[in-house]
PDB file of N, CA and C in Angstrom:
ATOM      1  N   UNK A   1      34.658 -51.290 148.360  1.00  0.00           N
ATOM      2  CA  UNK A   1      36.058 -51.667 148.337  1.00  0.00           C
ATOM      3  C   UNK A   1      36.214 -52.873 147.411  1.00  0.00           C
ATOM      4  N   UNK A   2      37.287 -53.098 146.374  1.00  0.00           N
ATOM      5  CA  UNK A   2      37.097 -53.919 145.640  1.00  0.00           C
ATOM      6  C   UNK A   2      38.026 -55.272 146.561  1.00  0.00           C
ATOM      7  N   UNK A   3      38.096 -56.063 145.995  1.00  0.00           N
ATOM      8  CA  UNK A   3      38.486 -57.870 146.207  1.00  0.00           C
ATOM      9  C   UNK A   3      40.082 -57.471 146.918  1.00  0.00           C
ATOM     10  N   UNK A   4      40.845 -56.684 145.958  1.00  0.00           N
ATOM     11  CA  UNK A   4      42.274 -56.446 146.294  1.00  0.00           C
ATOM     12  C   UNK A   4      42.141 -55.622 147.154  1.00  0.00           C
ATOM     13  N   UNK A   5      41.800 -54.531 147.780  1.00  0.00           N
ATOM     14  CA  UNK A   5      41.786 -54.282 148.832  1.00  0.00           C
ATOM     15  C   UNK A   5      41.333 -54.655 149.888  1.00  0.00           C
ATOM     16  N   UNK A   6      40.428 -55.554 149.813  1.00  0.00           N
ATOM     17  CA  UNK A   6      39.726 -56.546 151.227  1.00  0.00           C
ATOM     18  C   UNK A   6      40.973 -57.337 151.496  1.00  0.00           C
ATOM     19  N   UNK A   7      41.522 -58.084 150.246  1.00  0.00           N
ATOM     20  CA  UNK A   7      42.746 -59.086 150.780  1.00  0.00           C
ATOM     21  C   UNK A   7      43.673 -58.535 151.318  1.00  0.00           C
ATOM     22  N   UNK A   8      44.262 -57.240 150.896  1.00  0.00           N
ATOM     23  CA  UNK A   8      45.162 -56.228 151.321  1.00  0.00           C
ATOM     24  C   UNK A   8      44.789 -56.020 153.099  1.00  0.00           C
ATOM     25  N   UNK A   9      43.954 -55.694 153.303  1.00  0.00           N
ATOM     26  CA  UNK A   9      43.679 -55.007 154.704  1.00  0.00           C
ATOM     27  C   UNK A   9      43.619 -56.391 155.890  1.00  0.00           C
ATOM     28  N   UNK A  10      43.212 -57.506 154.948  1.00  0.00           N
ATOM     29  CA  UNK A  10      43.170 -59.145 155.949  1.00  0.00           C
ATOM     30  C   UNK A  10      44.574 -59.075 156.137  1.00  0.00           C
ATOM     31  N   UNK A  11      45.294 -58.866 154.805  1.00  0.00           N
ATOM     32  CA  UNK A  11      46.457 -59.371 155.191  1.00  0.00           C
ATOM     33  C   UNK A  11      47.295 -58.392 156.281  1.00  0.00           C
ATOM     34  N   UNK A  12      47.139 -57.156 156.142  1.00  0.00           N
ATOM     35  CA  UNK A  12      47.711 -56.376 157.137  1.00  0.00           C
ATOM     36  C   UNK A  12      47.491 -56.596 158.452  1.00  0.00           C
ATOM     37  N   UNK A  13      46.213 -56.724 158.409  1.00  0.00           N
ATOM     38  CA  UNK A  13      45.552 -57.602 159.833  1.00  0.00           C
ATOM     39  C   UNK A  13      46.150 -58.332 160.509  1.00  0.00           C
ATOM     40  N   UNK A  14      46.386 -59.409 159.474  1.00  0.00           N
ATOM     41  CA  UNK A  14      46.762 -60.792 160.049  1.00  0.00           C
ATOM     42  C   UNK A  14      48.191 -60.803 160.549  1.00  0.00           C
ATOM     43  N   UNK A  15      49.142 -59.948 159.725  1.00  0.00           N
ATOM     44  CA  UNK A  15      50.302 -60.069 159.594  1.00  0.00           C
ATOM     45  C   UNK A  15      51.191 -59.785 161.086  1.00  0.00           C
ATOM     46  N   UNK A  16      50.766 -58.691 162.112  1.00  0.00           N
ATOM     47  CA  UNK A  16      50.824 -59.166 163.384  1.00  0.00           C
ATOM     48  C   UNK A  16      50.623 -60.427 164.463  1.00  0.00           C
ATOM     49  N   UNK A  17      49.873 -61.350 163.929  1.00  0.00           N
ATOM     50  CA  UNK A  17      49.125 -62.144 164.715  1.00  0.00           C
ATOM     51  C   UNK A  17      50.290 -63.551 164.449  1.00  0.00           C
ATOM     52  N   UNK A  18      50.505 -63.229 163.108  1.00  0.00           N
ATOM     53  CA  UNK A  18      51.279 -64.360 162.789  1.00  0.00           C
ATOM     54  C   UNK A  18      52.660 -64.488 162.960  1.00  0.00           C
ATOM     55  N   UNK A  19      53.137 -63.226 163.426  1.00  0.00           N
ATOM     56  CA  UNK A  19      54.181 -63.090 163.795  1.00  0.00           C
ATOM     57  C   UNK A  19      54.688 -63.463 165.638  1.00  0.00           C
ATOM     58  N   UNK A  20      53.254 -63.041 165.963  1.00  0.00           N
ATOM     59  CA  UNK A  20      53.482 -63.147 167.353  1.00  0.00           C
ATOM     60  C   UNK A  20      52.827 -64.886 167.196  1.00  0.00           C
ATOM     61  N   UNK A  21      52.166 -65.485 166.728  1.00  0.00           N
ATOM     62  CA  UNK A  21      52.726 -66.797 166.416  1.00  0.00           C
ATOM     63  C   UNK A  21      54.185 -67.339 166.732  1.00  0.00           C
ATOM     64  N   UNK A  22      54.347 -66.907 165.394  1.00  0.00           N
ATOM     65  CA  UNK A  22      56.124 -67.770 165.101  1.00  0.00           C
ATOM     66  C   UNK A  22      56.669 -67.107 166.411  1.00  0.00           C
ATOM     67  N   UNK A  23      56.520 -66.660 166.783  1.00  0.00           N
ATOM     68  CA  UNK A  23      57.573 -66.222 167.862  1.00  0.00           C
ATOM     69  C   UNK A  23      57.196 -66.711 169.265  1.00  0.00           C
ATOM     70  N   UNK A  24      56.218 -67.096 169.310  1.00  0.00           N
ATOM     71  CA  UNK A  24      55.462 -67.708 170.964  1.00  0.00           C
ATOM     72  C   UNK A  24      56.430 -69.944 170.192  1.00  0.00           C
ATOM     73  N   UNK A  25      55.831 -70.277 169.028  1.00  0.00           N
ATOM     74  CA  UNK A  25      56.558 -71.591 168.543  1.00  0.00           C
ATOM     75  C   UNK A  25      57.910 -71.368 168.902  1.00  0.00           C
ATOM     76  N   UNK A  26      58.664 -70.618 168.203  1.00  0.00           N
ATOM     77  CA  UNK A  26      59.575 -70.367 168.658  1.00  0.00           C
ATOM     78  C   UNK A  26      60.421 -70.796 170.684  1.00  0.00           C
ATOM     79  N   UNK A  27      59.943 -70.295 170.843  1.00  0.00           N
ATOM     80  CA  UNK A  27      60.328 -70.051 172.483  1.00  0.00           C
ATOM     81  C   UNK A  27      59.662 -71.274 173.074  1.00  0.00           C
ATOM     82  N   UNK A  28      58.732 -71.624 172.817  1.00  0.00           N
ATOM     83  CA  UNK A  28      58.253 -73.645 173.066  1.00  0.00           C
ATOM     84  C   UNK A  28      59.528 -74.136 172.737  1.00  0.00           C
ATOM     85  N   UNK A  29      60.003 -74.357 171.670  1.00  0.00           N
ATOM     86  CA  UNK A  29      60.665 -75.471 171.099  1.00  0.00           C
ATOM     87  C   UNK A  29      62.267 -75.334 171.700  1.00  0.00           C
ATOM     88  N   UNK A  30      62.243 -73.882 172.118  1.00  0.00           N
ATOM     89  CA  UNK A  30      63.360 -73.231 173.288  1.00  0.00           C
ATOM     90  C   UNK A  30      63.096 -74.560 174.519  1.00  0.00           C
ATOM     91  N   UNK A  31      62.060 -74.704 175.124  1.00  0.00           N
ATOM     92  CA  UNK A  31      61.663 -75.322 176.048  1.00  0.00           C
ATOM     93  C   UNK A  31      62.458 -76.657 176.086  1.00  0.00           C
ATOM     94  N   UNK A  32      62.522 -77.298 175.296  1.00  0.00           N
ATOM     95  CA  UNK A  32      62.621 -78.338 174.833  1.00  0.00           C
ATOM     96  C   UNK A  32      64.100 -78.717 174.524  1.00  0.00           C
ATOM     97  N   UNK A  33      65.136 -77.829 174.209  1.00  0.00           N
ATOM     98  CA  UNK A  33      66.181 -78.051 173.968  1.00  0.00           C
ATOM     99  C   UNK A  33      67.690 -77.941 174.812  1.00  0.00           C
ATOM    100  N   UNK A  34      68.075 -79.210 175.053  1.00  0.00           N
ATOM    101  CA  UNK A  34      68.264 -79.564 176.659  1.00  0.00           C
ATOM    102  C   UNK A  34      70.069 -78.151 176.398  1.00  0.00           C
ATOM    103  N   UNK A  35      70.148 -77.681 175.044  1.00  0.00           N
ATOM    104  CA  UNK A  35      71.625 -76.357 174.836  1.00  0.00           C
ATOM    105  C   UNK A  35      70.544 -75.300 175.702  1.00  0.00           C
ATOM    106  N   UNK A  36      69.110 -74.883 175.602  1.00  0.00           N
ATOM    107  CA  UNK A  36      69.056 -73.807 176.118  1.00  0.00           C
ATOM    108  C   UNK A  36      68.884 -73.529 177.684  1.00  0.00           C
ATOM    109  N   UNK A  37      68.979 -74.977 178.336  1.00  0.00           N
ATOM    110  CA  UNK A  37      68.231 -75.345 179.570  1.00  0.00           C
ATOM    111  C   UNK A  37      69.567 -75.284 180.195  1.00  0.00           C
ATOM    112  N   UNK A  38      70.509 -75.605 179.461  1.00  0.00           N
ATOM    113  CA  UNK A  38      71.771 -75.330 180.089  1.00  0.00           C
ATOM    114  C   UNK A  38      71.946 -73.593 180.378  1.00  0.00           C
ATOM    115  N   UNK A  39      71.606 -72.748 180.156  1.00  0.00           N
ATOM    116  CA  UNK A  39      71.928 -71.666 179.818  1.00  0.00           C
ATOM    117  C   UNK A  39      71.010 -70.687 180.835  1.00  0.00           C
ATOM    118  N   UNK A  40      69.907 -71.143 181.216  1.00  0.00           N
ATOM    119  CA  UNK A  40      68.862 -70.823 182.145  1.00  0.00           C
ATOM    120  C   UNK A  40      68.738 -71.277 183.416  1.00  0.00           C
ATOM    121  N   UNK A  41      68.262 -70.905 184.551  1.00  0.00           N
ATOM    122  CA  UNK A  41      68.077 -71.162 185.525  1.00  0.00           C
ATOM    123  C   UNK A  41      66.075 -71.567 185.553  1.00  0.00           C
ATOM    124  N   UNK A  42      66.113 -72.979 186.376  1.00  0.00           N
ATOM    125  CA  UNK A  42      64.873 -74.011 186.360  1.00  0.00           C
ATOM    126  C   UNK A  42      64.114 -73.527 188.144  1.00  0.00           C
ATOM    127  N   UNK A  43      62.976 -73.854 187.648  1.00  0.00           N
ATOM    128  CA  UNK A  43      62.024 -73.985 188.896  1.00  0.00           C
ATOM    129  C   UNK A  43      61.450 -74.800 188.862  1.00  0.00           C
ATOM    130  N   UNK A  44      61.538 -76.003 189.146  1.00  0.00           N
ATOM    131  CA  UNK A  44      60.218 -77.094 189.342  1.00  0.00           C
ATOM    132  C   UNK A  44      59.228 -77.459 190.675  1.00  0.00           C
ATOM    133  N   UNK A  45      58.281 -77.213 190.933  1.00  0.00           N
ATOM    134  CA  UNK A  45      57.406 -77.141 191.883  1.00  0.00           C
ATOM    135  C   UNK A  45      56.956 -78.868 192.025  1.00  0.00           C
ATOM    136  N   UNK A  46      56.889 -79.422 190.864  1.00  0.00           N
ATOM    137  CA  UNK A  46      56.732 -80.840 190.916  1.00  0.00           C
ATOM    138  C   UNK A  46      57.382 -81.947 190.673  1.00  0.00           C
ATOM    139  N   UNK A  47      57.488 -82.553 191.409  1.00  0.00           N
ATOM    140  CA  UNK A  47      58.912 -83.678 191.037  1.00  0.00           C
ATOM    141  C   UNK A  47      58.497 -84.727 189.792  1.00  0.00           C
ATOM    142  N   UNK A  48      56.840 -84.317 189.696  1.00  0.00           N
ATOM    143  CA  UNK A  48      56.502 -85.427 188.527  1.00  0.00           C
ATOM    144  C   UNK A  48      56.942 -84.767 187.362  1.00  0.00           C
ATOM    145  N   UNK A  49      57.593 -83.297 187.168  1.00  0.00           N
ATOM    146  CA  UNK A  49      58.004 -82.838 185.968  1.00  0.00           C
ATOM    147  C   UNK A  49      59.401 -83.263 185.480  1.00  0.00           C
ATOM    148  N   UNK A  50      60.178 -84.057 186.517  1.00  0.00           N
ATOM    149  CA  UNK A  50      61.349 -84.632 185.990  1.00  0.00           C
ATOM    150  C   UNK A  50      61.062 -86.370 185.363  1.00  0.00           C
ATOM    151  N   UNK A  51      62.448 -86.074 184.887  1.00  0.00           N
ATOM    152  CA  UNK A  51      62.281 -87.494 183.558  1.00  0.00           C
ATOM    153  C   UNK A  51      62.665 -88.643 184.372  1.00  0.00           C
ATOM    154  N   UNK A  52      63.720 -88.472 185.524  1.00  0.00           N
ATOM    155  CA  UNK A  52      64.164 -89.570 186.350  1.00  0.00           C
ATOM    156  C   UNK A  52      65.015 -89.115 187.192  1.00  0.00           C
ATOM    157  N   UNK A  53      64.799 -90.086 188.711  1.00  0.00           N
ATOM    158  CA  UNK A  53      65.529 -89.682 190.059  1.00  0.00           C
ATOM    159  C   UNK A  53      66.647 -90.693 190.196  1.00  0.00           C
ATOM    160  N   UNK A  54      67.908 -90.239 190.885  1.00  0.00           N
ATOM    161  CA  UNK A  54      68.798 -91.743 190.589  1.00  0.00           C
ATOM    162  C   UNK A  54      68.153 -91.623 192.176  1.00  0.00           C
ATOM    163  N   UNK A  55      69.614 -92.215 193.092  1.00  0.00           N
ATOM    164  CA  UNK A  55      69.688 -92.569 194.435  1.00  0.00           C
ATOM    165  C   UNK A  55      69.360 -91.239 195.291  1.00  0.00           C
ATOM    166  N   UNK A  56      68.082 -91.955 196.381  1.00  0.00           N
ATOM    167  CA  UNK A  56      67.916 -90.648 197.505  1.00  0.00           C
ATOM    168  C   UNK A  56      69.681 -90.393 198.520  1.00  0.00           C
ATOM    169  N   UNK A  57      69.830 -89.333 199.345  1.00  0.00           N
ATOM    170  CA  UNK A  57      71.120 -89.192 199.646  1.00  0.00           C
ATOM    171  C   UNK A  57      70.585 -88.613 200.992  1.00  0.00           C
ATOM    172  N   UNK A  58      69.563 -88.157 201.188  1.00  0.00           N
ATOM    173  CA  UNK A  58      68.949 -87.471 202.897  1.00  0.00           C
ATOM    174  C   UNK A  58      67.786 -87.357 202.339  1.00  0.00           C
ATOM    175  N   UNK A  59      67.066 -86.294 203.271  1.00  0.00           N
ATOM    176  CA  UNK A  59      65.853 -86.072 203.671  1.00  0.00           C
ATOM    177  C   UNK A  59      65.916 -84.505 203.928  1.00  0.00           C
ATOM    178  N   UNK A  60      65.238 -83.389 203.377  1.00  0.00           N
ATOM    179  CA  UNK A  60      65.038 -82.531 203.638  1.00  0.00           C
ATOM    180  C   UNK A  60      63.247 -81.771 203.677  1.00  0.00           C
ATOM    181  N   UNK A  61      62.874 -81.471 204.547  1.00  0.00           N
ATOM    182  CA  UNK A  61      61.662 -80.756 204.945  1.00  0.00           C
ATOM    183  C   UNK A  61      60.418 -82.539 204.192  1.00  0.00           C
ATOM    184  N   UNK A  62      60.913 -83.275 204.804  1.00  0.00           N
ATOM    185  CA  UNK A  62      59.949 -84.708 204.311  1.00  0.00           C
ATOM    186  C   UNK A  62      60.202 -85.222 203.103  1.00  0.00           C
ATOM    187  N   UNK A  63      61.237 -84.436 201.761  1.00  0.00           N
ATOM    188  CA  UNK A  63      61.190 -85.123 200.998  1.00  0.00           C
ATOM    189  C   UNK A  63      62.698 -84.986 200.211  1.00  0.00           C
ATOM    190  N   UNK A  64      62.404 -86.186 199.414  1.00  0.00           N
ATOM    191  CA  UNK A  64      64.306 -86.792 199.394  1.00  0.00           C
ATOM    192  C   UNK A  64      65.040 -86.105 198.419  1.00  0.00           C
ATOM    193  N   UNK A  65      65.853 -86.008 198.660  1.00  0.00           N
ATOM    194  CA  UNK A  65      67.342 -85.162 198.238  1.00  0.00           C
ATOM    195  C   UNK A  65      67.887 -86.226 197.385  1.00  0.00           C
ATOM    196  N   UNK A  66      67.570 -86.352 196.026  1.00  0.00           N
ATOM    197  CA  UNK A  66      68.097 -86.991 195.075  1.00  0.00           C
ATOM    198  C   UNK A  66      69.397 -86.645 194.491  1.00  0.00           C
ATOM    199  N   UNK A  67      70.751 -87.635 194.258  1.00  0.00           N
ATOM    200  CA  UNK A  67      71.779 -87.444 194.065  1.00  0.00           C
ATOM    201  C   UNK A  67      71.864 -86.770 192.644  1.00  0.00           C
ATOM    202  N   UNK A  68      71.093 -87.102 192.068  1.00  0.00           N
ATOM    203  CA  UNK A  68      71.157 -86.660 190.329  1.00  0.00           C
ATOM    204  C   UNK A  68      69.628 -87.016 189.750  1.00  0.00           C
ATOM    205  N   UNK A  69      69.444 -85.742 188.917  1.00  0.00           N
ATOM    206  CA  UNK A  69      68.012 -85.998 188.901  1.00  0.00           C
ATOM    207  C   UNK A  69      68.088 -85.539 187.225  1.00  0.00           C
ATOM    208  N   UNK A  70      67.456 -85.876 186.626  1.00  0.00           N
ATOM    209  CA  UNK A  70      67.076 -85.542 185.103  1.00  0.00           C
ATOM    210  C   UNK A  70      65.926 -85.166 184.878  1.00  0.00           C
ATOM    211  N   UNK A  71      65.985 -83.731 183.346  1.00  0.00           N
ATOM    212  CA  UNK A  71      64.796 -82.849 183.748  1.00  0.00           C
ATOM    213  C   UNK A  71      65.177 -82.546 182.303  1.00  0.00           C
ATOM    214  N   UNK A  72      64.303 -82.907 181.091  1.00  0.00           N
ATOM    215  CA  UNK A  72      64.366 -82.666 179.805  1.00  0.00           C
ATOM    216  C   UNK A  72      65.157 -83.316 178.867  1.00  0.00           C
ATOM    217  N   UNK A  73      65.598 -84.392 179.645  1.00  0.00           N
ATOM    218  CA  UNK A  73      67.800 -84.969 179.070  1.00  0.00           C
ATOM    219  C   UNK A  73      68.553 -84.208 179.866  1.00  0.00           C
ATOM    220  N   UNK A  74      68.615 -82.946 180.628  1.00  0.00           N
ATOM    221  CA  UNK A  74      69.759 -82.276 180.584  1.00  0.00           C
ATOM    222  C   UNK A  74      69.563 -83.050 182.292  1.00  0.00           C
ATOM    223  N   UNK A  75      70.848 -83.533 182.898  1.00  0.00           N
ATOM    224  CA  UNK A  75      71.186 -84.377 184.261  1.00  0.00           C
ATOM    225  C   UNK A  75      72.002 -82.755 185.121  1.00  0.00           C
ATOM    226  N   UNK A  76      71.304 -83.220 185.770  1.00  0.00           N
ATOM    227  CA  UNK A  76      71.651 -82.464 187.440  1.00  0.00           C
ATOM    228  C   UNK A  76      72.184 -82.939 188.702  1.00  0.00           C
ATOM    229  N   UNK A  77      73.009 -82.356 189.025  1.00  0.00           N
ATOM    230  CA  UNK A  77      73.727 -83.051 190.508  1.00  0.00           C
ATOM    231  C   UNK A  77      73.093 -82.214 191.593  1.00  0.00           C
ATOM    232  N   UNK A  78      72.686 -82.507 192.663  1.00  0.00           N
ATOM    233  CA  UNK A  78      72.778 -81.911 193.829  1.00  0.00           C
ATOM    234  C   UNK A  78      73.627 -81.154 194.527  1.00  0.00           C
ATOM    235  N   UNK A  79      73.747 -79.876 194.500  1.00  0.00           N
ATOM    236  CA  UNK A  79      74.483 -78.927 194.817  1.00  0.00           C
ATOM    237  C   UNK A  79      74.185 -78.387 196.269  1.00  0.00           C
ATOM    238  N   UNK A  80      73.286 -78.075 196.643  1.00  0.00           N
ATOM    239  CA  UNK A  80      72.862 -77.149 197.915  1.00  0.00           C
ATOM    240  C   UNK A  80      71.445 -76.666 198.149  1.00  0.00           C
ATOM    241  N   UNK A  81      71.366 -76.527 199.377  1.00  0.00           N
ATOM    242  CA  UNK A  81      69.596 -76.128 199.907  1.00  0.00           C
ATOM    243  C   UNK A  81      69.942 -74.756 200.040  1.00  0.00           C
ATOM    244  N   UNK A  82      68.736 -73.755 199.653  1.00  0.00           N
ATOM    245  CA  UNK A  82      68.908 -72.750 199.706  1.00  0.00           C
ATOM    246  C   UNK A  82      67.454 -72.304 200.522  1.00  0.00           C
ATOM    247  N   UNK A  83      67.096 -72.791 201.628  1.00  0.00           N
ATOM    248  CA  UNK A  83      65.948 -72.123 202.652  1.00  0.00           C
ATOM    249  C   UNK A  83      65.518 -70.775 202.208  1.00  0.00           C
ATOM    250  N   UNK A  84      64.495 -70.558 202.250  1.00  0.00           N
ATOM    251  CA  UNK A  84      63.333 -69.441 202.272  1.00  0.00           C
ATOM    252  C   UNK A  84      64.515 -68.176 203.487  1.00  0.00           C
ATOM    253  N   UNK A  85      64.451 -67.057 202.733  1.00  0.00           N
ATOM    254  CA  UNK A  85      65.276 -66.182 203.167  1.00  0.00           C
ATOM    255  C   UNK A  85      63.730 -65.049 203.910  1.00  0.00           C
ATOM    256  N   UNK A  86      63.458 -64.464 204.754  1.00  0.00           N
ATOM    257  CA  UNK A  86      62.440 -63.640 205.340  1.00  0.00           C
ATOM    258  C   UNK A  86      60.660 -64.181 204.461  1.00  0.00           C
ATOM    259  N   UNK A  87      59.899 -63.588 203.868  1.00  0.00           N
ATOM    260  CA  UNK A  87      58.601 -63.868 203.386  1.00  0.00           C
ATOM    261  C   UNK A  87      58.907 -64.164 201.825  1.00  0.00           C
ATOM    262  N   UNK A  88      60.204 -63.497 201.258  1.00  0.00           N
ATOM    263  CA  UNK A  88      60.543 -64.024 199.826  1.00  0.00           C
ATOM    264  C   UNK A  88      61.356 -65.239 200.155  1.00  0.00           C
ATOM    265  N   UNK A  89      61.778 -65.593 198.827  1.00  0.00           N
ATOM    266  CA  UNK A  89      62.402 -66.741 198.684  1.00  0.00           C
ATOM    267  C   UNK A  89      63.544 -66.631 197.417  1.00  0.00           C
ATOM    268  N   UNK A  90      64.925 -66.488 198.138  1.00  0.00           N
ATOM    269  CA  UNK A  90      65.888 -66.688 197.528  1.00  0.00           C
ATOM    270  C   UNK A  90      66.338 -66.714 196.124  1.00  0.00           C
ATOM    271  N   UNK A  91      65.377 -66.570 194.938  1.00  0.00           N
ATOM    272  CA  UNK A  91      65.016 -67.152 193.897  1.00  0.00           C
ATOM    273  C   UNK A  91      67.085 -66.916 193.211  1.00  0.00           C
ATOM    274  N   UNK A  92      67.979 -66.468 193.386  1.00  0.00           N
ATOM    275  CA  UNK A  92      68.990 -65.669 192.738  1.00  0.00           C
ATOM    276  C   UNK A  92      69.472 -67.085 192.379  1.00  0.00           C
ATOM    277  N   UNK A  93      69.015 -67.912 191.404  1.00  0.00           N
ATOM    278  CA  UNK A  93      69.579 -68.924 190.449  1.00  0.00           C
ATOM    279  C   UNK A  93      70.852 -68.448 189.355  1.00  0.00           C
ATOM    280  N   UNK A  94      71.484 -69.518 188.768  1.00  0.00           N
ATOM    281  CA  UNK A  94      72.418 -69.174 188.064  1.00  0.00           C
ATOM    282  C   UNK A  94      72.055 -70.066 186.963  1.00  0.00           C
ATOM    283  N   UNK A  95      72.946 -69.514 185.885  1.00  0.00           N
ATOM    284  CA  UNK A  95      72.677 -70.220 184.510  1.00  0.00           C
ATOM    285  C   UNK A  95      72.793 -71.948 185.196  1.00  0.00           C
ATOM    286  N   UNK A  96      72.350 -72.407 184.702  1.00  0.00           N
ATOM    287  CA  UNK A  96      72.620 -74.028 184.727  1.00  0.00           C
ATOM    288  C   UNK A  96      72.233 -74.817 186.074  1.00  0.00           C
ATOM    289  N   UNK A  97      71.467 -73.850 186.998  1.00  0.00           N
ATOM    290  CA  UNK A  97      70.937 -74.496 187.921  1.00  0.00           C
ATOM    291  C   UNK A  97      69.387 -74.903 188.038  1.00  0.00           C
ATOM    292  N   UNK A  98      68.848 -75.463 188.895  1.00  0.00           N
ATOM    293  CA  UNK A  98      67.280 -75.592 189.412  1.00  0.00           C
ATOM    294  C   UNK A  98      67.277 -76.228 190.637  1.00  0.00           C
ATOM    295  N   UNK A  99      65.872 -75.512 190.853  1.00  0.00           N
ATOM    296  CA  UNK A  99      65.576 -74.736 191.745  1.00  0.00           C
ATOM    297  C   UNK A  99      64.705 -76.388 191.901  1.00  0.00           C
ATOM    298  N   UNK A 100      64.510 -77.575 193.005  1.00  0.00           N
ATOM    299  CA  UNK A 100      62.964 -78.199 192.781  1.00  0.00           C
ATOM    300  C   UNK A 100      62.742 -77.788 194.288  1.00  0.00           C
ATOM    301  N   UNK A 101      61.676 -77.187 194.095  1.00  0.00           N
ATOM    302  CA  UNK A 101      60.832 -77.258 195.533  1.00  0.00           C
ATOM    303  C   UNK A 101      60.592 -78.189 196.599  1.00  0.00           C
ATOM    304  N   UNK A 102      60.766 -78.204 197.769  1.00  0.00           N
ATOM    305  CA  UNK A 102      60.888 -76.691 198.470  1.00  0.00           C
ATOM    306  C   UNK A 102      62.239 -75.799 198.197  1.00  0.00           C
ATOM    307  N   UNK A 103      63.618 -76.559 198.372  1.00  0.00           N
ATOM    308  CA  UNK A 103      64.650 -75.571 198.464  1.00  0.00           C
ATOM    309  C   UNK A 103      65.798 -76.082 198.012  1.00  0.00           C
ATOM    310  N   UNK A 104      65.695 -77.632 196.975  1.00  0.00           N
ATOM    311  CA  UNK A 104      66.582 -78.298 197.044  1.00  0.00           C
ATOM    312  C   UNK A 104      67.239 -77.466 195.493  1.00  0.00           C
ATOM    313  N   UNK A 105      68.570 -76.839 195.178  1.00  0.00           N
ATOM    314  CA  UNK A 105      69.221 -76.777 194.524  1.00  0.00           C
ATOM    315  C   UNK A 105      70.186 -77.945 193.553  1.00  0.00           C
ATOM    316  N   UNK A 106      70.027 -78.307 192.034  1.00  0.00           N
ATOM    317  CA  UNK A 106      70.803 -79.022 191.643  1.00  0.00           C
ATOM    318  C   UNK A 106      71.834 -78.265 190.601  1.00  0.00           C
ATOM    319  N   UNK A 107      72.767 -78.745 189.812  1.00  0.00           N
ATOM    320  CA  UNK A 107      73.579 -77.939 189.150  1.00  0.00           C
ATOM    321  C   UNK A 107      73.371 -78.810 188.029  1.00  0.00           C
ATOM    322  N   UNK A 108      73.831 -78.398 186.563  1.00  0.00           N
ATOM    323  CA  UNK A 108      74.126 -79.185 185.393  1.00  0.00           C
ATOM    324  C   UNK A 108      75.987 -79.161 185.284  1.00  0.00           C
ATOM    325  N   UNK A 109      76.340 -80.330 184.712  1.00  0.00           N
ATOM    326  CA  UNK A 109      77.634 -80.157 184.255  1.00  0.00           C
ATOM    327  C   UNK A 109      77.662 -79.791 183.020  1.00  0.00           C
TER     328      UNK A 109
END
């Protein structure tokens, strides 16, 4: 096989790989941008994944029910607990909400 066809067949090769590249970068940098976070519904399992808690407001299942909590830039109010429904769990979020574990619901404005 000569030179131009070895480069030919790398490149055909490659040319999947790099696509599913740009497209995995892509959807990171999604992550990150507090227009698309508005638009999605959040799960956070750890409270160390938020940026900042204002004032606690109660106590639910041992841990505090923050009035407004920030999570990327984009600020959240406390909306509602949504308890574990039978062995699943409730997950039916809406654009612009999250979810932080255990059950505490916040909203974005």
């Amino acid at each position: 096989m000569d030179p131009f066809g070895i480069a030919l067949l790398a490149g055909v090769l490659a040319l999947p790989f790099h696509l599913v590249v740009r497209r995995e970068i892509r959807e990171i940098r999604k992550l990150t941008d507090p227009r698309h976070l508005r638009t999605q519904a959040v799960v956070i399992t750890d409270e160390e994944a938020l940026d900042e808690c204002t004032t606690p407001i109660g106590l639910y299942m041992g841990r505090s029910i923050w009035e407004r909590i920030i999570f990327k830039g984009v600020e959240y109010r406390f909306d509602r607990v949504a308890p574990q429904v039978g062995p699943f769990r409730d997950r039916r979020l809406g654009p612009g909400e999250l979810l932080l574990e255990p059950d505490l619901v916040y909203v974005t404005e």
